[in-house]
Protein backbone atom coordinates (compact mmCIF):
# COMPACT_ATOMS: atom_id res chain seq x y z
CA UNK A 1 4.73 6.29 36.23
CA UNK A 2 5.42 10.07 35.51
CA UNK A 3 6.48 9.43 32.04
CA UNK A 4 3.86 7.39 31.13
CA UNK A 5 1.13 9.74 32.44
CA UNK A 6 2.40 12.52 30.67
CA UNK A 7 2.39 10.75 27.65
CA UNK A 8 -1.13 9.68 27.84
CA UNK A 9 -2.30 12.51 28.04
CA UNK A 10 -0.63 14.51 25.51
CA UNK A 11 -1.75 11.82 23.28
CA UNK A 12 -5.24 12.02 24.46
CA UNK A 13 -5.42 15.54 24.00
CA UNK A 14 -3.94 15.28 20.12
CA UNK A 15 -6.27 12.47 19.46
CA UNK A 16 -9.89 15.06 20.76
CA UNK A 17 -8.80 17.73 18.27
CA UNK A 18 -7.80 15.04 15.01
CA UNK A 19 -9.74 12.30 15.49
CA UNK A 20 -12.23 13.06 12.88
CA UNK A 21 -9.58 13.29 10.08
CA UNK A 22 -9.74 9.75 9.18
CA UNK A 23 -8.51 8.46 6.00
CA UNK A 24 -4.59 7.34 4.97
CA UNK A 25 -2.32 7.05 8.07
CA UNK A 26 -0.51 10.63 8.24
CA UNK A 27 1.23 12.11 10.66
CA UNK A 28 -1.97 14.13 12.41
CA UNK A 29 -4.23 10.46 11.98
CA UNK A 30 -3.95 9.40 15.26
CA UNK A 31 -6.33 6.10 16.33
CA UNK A 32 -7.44 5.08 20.08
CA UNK A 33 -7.47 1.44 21.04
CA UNK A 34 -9.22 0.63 24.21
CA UNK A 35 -8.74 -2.44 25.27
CA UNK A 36 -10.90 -2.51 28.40
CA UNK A 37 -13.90 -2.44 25.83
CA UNK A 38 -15.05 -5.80 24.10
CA UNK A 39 -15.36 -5.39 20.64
CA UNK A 40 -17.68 -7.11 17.94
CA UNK A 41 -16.31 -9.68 15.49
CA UNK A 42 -16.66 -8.58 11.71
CA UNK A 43 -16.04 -11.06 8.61
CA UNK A 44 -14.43 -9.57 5.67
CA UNK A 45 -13.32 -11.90 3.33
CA UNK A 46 -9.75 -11.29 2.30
CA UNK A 47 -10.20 -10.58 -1.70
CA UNK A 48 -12.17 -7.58 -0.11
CA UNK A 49 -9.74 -5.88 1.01
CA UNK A 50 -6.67 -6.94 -0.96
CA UNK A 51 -5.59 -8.53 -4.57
CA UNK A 52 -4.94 -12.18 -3.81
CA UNK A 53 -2.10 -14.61 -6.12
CA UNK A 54 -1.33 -17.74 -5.16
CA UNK A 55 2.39 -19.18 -5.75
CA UNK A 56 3.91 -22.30 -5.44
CA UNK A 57 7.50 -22.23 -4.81
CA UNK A 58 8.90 -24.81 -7.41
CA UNK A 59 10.34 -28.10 -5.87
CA UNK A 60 11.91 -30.01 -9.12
CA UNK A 61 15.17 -29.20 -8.50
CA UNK A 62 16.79 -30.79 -5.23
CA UNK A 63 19.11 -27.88 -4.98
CA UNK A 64 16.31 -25.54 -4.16
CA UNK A 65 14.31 -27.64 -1.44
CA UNK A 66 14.29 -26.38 1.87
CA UNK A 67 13.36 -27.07 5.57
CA UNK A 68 12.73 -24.60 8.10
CA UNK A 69 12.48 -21.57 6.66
CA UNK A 70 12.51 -17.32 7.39
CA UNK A 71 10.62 -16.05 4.10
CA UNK A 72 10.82 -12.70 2.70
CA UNK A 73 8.96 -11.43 -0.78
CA UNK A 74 10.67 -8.42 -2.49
CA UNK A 75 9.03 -6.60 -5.34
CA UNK A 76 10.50 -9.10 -8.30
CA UNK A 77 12.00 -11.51 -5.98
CA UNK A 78 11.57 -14.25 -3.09
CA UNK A 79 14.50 -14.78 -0.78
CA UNK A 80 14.29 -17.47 2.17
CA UNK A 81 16.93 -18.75 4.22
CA UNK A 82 17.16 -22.64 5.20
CA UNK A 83 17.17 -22.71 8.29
CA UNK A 84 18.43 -26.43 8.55
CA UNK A 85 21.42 -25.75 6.25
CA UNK A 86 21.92 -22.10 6.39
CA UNK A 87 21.54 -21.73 2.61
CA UNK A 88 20.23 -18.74 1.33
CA UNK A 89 17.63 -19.09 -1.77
CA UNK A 90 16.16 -16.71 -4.37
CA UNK A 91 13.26 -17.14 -6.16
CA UNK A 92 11.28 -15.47 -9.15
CA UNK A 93 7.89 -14.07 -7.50
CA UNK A 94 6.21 -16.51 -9.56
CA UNK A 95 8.42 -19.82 -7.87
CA UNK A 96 10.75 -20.36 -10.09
CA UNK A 97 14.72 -20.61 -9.07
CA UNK A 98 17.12 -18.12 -9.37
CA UNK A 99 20.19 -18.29 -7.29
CA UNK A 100 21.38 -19.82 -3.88
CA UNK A 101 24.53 -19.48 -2.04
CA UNK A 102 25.57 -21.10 1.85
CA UNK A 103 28.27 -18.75 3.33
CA UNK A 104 27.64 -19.95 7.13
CA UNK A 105 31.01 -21.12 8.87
CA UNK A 106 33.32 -19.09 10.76
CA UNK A 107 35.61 -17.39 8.62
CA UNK A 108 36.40 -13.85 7.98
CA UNK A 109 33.53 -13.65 5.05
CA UNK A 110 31.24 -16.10 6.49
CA UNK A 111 27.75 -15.61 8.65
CA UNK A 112 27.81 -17.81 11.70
CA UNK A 113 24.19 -17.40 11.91
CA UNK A 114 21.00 -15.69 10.50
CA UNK A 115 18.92 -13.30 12.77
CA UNK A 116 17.78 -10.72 9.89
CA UNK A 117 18.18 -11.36 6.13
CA UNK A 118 17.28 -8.29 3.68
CA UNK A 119 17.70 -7.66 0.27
CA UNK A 120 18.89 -4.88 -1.75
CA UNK A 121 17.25 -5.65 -5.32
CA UNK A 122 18.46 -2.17 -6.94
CA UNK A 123 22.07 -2.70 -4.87
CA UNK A 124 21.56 -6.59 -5.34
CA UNK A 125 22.85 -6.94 -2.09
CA UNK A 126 21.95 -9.47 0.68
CA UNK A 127 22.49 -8.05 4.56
CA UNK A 128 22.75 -11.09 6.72
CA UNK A 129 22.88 -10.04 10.37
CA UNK A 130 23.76 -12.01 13.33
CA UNK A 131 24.34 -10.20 16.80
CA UNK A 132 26.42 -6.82 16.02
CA UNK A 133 27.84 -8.39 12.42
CA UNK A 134 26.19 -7.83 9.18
CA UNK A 135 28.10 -9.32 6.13
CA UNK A 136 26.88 -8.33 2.51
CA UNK A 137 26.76 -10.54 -0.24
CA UNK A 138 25.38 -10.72 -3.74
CA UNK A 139 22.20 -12.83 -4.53
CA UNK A 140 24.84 -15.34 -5.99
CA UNK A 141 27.03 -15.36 -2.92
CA UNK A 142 29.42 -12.92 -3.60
CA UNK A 143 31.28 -11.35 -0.57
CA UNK A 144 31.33 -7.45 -0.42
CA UNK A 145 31.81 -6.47 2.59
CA UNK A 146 31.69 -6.66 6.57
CA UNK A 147 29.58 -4.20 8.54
CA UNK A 148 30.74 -4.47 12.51
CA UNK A 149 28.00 -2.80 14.59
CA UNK A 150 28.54 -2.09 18.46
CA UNK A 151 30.10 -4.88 20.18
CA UNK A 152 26.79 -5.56 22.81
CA UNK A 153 24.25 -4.84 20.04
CA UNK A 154 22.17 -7.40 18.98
CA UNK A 155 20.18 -6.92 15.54
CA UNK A 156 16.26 -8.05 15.73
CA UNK A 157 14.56 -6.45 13.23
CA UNK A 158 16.10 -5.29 10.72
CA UNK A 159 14.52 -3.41 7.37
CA UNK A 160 15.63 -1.50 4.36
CA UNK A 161 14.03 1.71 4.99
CA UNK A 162 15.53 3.41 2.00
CA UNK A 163 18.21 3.12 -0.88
CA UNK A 164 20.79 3.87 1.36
CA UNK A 165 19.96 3.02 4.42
CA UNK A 166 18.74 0.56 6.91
CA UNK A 167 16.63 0.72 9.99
CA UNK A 168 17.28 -1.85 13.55
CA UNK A 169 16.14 -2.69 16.38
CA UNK A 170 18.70 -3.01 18.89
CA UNK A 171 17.23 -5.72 21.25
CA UNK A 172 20.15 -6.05 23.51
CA UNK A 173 18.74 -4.19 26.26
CA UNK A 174 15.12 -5.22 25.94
CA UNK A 175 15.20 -6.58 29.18
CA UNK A 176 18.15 -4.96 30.88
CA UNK A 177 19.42 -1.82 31.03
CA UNK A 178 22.56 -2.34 31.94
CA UNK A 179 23.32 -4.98 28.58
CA UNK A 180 23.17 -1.68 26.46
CA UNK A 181 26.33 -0.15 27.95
CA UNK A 182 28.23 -1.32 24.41
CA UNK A 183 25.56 -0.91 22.25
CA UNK A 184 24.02 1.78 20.73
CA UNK A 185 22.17 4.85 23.23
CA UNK A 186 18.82 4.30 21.33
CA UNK A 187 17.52 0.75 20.66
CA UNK A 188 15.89 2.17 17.17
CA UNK A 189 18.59 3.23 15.04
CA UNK A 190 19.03 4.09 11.40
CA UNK A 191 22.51 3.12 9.68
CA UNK A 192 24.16 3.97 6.09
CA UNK A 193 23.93 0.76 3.78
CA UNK A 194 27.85 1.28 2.98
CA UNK A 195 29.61 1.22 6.16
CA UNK A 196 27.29 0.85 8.65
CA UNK A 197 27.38 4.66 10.33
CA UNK A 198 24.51 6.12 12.41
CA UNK A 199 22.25 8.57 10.25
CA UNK A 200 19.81 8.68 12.88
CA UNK A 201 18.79 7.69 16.28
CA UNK A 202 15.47 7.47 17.71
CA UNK A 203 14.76 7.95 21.22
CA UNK A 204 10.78 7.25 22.06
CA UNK A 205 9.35 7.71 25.75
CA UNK A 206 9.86 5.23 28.09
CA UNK A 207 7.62 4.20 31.05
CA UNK A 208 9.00 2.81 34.48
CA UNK A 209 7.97 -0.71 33.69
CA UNK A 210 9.67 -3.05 32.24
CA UNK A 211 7.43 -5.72 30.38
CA UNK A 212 10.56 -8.22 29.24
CA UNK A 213 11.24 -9.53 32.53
CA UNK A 214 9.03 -10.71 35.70
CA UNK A 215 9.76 -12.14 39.17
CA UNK A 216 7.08 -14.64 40.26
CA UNK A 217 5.28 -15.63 43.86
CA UNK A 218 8.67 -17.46 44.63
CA UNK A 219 11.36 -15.02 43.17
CA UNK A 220 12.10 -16.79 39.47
CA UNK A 221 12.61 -14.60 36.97
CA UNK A 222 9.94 -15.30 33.91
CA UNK A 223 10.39 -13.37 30.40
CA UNK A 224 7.73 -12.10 28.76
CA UNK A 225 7.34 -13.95 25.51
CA UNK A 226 6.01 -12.05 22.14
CA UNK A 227 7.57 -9.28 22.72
CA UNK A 228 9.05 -8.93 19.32
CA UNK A 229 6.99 -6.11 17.54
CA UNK A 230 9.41 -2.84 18.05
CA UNK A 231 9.65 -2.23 14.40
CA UNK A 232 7.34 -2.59 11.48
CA UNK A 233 8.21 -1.26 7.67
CA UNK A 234 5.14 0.76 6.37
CA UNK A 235 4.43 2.87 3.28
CA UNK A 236 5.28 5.87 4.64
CA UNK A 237 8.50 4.49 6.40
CA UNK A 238 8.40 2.51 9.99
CA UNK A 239 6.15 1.70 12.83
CA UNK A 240 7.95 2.16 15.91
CA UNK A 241 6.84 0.55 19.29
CA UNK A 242 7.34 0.78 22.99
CA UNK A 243 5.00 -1.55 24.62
CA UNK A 244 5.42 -0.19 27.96
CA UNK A 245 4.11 3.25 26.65
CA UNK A 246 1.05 2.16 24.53
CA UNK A 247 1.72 4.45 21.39
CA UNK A 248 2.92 3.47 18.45
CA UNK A 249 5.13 5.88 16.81
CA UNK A 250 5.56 6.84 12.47
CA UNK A 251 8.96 6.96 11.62
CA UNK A 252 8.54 8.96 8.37
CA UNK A 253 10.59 8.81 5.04
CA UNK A 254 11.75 12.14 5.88
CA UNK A 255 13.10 11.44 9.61
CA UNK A 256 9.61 13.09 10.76
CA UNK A 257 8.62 10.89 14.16
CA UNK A 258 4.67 11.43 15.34
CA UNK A 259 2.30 9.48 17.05
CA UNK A 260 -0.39 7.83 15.36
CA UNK A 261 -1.93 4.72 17.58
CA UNK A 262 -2.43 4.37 20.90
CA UNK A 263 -3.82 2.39 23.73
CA UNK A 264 -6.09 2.68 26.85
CA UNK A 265 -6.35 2.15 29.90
CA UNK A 266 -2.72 2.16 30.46
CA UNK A 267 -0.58 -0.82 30.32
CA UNK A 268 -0.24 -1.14 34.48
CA UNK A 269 -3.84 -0.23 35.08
CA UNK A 270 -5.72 -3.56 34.45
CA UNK A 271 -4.64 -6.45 35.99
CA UNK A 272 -3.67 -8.87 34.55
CA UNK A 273 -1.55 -5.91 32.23
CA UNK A 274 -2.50 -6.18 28.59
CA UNK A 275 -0.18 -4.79 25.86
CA UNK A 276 -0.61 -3.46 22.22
CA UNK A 277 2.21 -5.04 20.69
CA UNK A 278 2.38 -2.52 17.40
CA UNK A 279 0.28 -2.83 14.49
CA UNK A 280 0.46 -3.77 10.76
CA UNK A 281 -1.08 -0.59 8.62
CA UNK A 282 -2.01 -2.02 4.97
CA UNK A 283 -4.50 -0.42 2.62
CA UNK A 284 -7.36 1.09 4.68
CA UNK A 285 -6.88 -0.94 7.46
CA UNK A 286 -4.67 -1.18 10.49
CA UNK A 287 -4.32 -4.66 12.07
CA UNK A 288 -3.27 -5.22 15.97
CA UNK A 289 -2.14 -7.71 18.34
CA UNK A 290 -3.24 -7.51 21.99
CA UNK A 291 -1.61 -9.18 24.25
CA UNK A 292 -2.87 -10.41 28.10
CA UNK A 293 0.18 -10.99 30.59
CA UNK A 294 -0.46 -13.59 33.09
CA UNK A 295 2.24 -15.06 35.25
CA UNK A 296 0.51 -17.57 37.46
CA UNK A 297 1.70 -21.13 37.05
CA UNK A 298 0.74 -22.61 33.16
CA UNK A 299 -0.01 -19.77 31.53
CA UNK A 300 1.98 -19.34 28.84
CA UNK A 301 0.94 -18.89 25.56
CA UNK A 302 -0.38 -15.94 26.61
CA UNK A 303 -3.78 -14.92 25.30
CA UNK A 304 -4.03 -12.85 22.05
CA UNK A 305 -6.61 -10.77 20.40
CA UNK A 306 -5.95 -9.55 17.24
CA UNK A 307 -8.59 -6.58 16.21
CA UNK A 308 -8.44 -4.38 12.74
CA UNK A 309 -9.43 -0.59 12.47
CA UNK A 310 -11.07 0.86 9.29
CA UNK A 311 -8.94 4.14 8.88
CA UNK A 312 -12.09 5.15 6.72
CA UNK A 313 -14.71 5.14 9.56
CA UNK A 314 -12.54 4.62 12.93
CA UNK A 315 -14.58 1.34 13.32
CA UNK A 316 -12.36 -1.44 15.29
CA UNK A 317 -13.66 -5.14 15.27
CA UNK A 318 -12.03 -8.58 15.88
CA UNK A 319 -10.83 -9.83 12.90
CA UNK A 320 -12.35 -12.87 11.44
CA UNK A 321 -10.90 -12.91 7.81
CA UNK A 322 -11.90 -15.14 5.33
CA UNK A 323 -10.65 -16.52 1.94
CA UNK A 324 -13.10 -17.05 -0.75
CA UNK A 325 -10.95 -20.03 -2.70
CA UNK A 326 -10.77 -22.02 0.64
CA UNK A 327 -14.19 -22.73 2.43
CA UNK A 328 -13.76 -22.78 6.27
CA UNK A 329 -10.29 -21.27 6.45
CA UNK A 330 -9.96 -18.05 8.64
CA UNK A 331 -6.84 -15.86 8.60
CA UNK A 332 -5.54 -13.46 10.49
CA UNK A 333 -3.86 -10.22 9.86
CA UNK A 334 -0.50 -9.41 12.42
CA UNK A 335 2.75 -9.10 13.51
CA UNK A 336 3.07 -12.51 14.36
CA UNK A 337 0.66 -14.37 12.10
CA UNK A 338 1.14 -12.98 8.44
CA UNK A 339 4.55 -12.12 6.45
CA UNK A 340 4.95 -8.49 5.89
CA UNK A 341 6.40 -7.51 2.19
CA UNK A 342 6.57 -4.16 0.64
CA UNK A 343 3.35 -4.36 -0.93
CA UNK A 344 1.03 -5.99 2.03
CA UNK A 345 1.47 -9.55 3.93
CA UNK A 346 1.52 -13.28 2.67
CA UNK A 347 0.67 -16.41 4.03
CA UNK A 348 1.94 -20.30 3.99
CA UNK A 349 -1.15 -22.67 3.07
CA UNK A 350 0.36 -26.16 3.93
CA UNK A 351 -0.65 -28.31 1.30
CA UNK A 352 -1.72 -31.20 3.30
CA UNK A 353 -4.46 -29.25 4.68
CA UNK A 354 -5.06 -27.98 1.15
CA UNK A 355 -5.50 -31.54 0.00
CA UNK A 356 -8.15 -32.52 2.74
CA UNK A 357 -9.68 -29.30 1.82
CA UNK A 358 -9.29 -30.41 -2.06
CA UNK A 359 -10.77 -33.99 -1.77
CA UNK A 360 -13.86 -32.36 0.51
CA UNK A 361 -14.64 -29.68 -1.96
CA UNK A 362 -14.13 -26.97 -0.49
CA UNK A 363 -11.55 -25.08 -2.49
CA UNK A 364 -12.59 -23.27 -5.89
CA UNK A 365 -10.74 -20.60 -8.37
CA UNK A 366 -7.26 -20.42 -9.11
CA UNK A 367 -6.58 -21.83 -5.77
CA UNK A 368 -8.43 -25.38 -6.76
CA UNK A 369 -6.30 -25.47 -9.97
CA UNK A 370 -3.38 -25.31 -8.57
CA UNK A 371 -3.62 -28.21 -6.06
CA UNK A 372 -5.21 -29.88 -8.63
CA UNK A 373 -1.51 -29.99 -9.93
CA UNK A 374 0.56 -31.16 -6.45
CA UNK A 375 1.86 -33.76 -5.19
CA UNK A 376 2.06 -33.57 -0.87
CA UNK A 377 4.27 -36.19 -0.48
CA UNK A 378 6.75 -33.98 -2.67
CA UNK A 379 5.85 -30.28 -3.23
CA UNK A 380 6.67 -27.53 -1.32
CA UNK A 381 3.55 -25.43 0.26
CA UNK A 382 1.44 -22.44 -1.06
CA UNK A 383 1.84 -18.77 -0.30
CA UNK A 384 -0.64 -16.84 -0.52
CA UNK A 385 0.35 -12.87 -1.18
CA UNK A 386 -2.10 -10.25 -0.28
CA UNK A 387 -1.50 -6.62 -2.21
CA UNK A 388 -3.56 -4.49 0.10
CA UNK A 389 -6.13 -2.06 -1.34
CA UNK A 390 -6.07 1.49 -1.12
């Protein structure tokens, strides 16, 4: 527990001298979570803090109907893959089709499968990854080209951290050492866009614990679910994430790397251990997920609280976030529970709920009209996009 010790208290040390410089994450801003203290709840209702638009994605066309789905919103564009079919489909930001292609199969220019799907929209180029493969197509399904990654690397997340590049996770040796022998030497790695070669690679501090991967009372092995957090796009580039270590890490634009979140007491030093498993930093907030690990017998989920720290006054409170347009409903704000996109996080209203909620009166505004207009038995649901404040 060397490492971890050290690191603590480096931390620590940075966070007494700059903790009263409090405004827009930068690379001095560094914020203390302790998660040994209870904190108060605080309602803040989500038009508060962010510009709200509702769309409907639009269902009159059976070739754009989907079920199962990994969204992702773009500045002018909505992309989300099927997962039943494998289809990929684009979308105006307002709903409104634009172009769909299925390339899944097993041949030289197919995708067998979709772990990460981002989009290019200067490039107009789609990066599909699956394990170590990423194949690049055109928003209409046009093949470009093949990018083969290590042959034990195993893409989960993936972003598009610049023009030219994009930034992994390698989660191949999240629980095991010994899987990364063919993959890349640091699990956070930054490739070109073109060919797939390493521009940079990141190397946080570790800890001697390993959170992925627990033996119980009678020797099974039980992995650690939720786990899934490493990397996180931001403004100012990427939010970077060993658990073990309880810092989050900035990933700047410019290859800069500084802490700027962390957690106490340390991950080992409550029992059961409780995790900060990275944050979402939108507007003049920061939102986190804490997780509890408990390994007796039933109790998986595990428990989560998800807390949100005013950058402007260092405050931290549980989050109870409401919307305005939809009386009763609470959202919340994290890794796990919102969409990120470029501009701040979206949600899926499902629009049987939103009917209930319609025929009890308890929807009003924009969001009321536009229910007003579906059918559930055939529409798709509502997203809800959130363009966080500054």
């Amino acid at each position: 527990m060397k490492k971890l010790n050290l690191l603590q208290t480096w931390v620590a040390l940075i966070c007494c001298v700059l903790m009263s410089s409090c405004g827009r994450l930068e690379k001095g801003n560094l914020a203390c979570i302790n998660v040994a203290q209870t904190y108060p709840e605080k309602e803040v209702a989500l038009s508060d803090m962010a510009d709200v638009t509702y769309v409907h994605i639009a269902s009159d066309n059976e070739e754009y109907l989907f079920r199962g789905r990994m969204v992702s919103f773009w500045k002018n564009t909505i992309m989300i893959h099927d997962t039943s079919s494998g289809s990929l489909l684009f979308f105006t930001k307002e709903g409104s089709p634009k172009s769909r292609f299925n390339r899944k199969g097993n041949g030289p220019e197919d995708y067998i499968g979709v772990n990460q799907a981002v989009y290019d929209e200067e490039r107009d180029e789609v990066f599909v990854a699956y394990r170590n493969v990423i194949q690049v197509y055109s928003s209409t399904g046009d093949y470009k080209r093949k990018i083969s990654l290590p042959p034990g690397s195993f893409v989960s997340p993936m972003v598009s951290f610049d023009d030219e590049s994009l930034f992994l996770y390698d989660a191949s040796g999240q629980y095991s050492a010994d899987e990364r022998e063919e993959s890349y030497a640091s699990p956070f790695v930054r490739i070109s866009k073109t060919d797939g070669k390493v521009l940079d690679s990141v190397e946080l501090p570790t800890a001697d614990i390993v959170l992925g991967l627990h033996r119980d009372m009678n020797g099974r092995q039980m992995l650690v679910r939720g786990i899934t957090h490493h990397l996180i796009q931001c403004a100012e580039g990427a939010l970077l994430c060993n658990p073990e270590t309880d810092t989050v890490f900035l990933y700047g634009k410019d290859g800069y790397l500084a802490p700027v979140m962390y957690k106490t007491p340390a991950v080992d030093a409550l029992d059961p251990m409780v995790y900060l498993n990275n944050c979402i930093d939108a507007g003049r907030y920061q939102f986190m997920e804490i997780y509890t690990i408990r390994f007796e017998e039933g109790a998986l989920p595990y428990p989560v609280t998800y807390l949100m720290r005013d950058k402007e006054t260092s405050e931290v409170f549980r989050q109870k976030i409401t919307l305005p347009e939809y009386e009763g409903k609470n959202l919340i704000i994290s890794p796990r529970q919102s969409g990120r996109y470029e501009e701040g996080a979206f949600f899926e209203l499902d629009l049987l709920e939103l009917k209930q909620a319609y025929n009890e009166g308890r929807l009003s505004g924009k969001l009321k009209e536009l229910v007003a207009t579906l059918d559930e038995n055939k529409d798709n649901n509502i997203f809800l996009l959130a363009k966080f404040k500054s």
